[in-house]
Protein backbone atom coordinates (compact mmCIF):
# COMPACT_ATOMS: atom_id res chain seq x y z
CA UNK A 1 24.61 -16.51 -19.93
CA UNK A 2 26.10 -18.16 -16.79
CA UNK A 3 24.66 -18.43 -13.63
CA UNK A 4 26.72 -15.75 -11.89
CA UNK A 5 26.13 -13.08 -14.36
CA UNK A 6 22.08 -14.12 -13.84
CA UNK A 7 22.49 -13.62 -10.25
CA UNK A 8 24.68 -10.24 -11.03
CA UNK A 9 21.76 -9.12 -13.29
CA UNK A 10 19.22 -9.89 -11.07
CA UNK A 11 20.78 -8.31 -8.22
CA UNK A 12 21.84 -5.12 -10.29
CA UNK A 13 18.17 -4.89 -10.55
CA UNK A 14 16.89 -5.60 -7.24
CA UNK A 15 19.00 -2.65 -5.87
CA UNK A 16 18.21 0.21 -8.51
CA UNK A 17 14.91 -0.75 -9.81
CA UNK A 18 13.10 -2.91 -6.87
CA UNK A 19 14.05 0.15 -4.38
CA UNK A 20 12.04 2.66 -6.55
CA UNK A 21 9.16 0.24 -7.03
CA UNK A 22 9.10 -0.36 -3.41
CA UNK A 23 9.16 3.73 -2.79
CA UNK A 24 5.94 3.94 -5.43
CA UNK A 25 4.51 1.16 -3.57
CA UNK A 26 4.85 2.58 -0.49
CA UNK A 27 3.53 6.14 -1.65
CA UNK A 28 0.08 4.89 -3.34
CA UNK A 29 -0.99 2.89 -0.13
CA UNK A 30 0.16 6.23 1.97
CA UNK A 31 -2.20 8.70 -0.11
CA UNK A 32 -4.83 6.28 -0.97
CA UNK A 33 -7.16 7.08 1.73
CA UNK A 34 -6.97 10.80 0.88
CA UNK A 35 -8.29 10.47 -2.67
CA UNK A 36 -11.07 12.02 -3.49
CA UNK A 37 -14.19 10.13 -2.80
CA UNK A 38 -12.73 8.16 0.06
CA UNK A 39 -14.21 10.75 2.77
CA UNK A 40 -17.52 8.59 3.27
CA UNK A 41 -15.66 5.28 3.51
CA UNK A 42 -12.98 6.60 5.99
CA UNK A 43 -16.01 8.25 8.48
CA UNK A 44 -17.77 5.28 8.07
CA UNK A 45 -14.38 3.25 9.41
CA UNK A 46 -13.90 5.46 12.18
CA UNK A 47 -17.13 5.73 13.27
CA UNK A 48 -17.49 1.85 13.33
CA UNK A 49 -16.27 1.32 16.77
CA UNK A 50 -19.09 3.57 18.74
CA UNK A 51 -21.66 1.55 16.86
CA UNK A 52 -23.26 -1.07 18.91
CA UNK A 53 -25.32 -3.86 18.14
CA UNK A 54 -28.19 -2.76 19.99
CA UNK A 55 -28.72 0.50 18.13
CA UNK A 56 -32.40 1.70 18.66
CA UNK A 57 -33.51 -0.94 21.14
């Protein structure tokens, strides 16, 4: 196997697969924070800006 026809394999497979790994990459971290069970975590994020160090002094 000569370098060019790594480089041709490797680039064959770059374009077909590497696109639809980068798709199902892009997909889980999109609908990851609306699994279920994530609720608490995610209102506990949001909220975290209106809480101040001070609380209950």
């Amino acid at each position: 196997m000569s370098a060019h026809s790594t480089y041709d394999m490797l680039r064959h497979m770059a374009d077909s697969w590497g696109l639809l790994v980068m798709l199902l990459v892009f997909v889980t971290l999109a609908l990851w924070p609306f699994r279920p069970g994530a609720r608490r975590r995610n209102d506990e994020a949001a909220n975290l800006i209106f809480k101040d160090d001070h609380d209950g002094e």
